[in-house]
C-alpha atoms as a PDB file:
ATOM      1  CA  UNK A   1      30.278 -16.524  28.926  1.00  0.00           C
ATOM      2  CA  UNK A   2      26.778 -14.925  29.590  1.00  0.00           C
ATOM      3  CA  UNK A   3      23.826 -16.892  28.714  1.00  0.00           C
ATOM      4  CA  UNK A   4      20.294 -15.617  27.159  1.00  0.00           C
ATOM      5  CA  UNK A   5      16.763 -16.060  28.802  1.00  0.00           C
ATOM      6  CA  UNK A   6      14.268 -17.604  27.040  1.00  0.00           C
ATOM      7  CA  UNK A   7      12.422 -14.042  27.096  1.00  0.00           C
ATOM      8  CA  UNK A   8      15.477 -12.171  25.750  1.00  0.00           C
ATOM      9  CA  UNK A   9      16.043 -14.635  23.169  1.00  0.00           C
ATOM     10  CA  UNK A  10      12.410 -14.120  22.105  1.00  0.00           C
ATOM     11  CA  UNK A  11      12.720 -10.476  21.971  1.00  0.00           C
ATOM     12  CA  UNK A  12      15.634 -10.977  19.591  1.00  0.00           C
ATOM     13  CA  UNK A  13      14.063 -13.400  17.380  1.00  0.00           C
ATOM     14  CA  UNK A  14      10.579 -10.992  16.864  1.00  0.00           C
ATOM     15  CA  UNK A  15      13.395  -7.772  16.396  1.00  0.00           C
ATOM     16  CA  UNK A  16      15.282 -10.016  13.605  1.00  0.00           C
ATOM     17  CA  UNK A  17      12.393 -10.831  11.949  1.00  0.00           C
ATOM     18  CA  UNK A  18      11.182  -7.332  11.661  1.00  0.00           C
ATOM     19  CA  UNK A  19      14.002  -5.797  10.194  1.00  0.00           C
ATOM     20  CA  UNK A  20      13.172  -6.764   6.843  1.00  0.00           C
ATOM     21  CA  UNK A  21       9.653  -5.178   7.121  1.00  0.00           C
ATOM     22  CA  UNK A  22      11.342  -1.730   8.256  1.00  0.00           C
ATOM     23  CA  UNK A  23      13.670  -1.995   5.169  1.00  0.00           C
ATOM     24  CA  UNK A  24      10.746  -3.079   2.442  1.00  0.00           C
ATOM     25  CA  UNK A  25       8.646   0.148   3.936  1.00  0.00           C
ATOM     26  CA  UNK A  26      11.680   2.655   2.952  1.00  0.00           C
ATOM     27  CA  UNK A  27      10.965   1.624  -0.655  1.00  0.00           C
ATOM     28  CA  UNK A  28       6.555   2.045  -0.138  1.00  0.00           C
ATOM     29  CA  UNK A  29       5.053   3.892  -3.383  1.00  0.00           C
ATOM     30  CA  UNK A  30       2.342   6.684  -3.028  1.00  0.00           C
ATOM     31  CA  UNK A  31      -0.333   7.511  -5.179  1.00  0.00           C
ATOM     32  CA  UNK A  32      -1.799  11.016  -4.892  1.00  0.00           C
ATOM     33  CA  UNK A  33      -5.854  11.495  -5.833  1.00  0.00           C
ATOM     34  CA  UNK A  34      -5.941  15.091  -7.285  1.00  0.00           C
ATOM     35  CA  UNK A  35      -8.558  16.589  -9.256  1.00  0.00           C
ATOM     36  CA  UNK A  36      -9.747  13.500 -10.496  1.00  0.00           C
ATOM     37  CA  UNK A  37      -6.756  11.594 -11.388  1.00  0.00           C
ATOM     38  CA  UNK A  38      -4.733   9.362  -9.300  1.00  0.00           C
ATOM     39  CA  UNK A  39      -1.003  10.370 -10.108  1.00  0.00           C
ATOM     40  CA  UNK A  40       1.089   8.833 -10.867  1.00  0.00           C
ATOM     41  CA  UNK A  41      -1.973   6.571 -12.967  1.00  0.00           C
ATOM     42  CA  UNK A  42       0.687   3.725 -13.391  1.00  0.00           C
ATOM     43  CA  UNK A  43       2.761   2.261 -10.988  1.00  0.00           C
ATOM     44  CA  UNK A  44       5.607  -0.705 -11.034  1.00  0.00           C
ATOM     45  CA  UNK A  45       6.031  -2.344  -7.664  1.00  0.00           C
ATOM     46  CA  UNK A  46       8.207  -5.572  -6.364  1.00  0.00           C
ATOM     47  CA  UNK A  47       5.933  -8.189  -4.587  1.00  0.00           C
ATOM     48  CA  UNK A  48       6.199  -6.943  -0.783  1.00  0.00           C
ATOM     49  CA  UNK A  49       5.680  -3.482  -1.254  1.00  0.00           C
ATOM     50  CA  UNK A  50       3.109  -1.443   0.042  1.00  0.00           C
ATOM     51  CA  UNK A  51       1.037   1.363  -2.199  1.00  0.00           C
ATOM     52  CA  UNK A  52      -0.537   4.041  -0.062  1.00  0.00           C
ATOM     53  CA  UNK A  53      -3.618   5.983  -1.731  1.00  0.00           C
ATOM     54  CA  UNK A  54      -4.158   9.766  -0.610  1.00  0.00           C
ATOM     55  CA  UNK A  55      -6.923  11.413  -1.166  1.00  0.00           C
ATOM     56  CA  UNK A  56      -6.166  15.336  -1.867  1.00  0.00           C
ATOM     57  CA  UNK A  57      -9.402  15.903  -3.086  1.00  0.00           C
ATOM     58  CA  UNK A  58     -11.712  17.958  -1.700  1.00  0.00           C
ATOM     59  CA  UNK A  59     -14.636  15.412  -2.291  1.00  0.00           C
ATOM     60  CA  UNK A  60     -14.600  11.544  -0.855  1.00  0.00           C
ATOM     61  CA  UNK A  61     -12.948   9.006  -3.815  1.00  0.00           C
ATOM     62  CA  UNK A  62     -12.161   5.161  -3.529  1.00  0.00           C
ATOM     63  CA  UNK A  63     -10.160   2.743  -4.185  1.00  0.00           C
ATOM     64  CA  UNK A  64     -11.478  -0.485  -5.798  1.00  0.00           C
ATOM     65  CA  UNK A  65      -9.425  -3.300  -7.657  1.00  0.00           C
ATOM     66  CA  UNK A  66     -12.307  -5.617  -8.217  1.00  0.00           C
ATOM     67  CA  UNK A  67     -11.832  -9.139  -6.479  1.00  0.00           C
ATOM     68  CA  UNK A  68      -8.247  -8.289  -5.123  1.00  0.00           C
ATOM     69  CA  UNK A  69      -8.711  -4.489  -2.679  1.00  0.00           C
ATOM     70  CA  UNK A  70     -11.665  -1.762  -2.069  1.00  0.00           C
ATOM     71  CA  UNK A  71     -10.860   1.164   0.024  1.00  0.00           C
ATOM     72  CA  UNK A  72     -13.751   2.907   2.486  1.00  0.00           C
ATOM     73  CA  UNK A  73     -14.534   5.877   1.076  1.00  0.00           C
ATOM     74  CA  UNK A  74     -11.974   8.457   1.879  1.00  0.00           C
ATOM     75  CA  UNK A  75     -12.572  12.211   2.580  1.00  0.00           C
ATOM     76  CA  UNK A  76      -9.674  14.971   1.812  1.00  0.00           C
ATOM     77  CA  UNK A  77      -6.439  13.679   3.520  1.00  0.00           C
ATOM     78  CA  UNK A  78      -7.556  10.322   4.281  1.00  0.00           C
ATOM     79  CA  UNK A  79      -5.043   7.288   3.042  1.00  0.00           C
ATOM     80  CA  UNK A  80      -5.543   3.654   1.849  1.00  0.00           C
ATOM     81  CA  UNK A  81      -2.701   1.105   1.656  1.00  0.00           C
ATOM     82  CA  UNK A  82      -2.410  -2.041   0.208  1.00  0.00           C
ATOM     83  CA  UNK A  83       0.917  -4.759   0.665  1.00  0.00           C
ATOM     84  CA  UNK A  84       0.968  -6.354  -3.328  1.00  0.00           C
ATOM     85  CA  UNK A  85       1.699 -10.277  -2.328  1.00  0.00           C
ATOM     86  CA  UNK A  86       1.640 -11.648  -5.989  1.00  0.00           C
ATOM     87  CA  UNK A  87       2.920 -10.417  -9.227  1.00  0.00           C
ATOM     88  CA  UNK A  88       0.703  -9.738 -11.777  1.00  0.00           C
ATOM     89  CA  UNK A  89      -1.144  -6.091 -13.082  1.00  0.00           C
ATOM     90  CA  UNK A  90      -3.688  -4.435 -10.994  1.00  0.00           C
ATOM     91  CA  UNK A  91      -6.365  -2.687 -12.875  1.00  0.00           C
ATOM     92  CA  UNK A  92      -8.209  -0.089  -9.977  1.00  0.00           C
ATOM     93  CA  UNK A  93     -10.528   2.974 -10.228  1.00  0.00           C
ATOM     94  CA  UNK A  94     -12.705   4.776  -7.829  1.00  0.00           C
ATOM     95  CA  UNK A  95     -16.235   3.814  -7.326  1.00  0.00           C
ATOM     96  CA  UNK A  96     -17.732   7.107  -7.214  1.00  0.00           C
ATOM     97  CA  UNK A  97     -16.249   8.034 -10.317  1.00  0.00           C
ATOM     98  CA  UNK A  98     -15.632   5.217 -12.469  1.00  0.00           C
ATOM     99  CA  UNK A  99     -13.368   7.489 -14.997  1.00  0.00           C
ATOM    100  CA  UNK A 100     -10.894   7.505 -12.774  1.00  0.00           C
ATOM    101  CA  UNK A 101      -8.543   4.522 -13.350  1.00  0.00           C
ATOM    102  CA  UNK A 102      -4.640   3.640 -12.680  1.00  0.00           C
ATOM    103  CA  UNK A 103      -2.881   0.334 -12.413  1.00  0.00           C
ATOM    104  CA  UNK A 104      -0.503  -1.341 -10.322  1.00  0.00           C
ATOM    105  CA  UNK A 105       2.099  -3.487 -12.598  1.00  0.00           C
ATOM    106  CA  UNK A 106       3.768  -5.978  -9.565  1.00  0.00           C
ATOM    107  CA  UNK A 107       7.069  -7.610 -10.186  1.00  0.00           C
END
């Protein structure tokens, strides 16, 4: 019988506990910001997930869901995410231009 080091068995324990993580990021969500819209504009998520924001814009847009996320401003090709942590529906829009809106609906 072969016994474990303390260091070993501490590597295992941090690789265990990650494997969930890897699996919940194969299911992330994207939202695209084109032309003034974020698509898709609504979104259904389970609590865990992660939503990543890209910005295919040509001009900077945000990401602002007032009291809960706010993105720096992102120029074309630059990406917010956000891990949802509590159900509920998360109304956002971008604070340059306010007429852009989408939601987040978390299960």
């Amino acid at each position: 019988m072969h016994s474990i080091n303390r260091r070993d068995f501490g590597i295992a324990v941090v690789a265990a506990m990650l494997l969930p993580v890897g699996a919940a990021r194969a299911e992330d969500m994207a939202v695209h910001i084109d032309n003034f819209v974020f698509e898709p504009a609504q979104l259904t998520v389970k609590v865990g997930q992660t939503v990543t924001w890209t910005n295919r814009d040509d001009i900077p847009h945000t990401v602002v869901c007032a009291g809960k996320f706010r993105s720096k401003t992102m120029d074309t090709d630059g990406t917010f995410s956000f891990t949802f942590t509590a159900p509920g529906e998360y109304k956002y829009f971008c604070s340059l231009h306010p007429h852009m809106t989408g939601a987040v609906k978390v299960e």
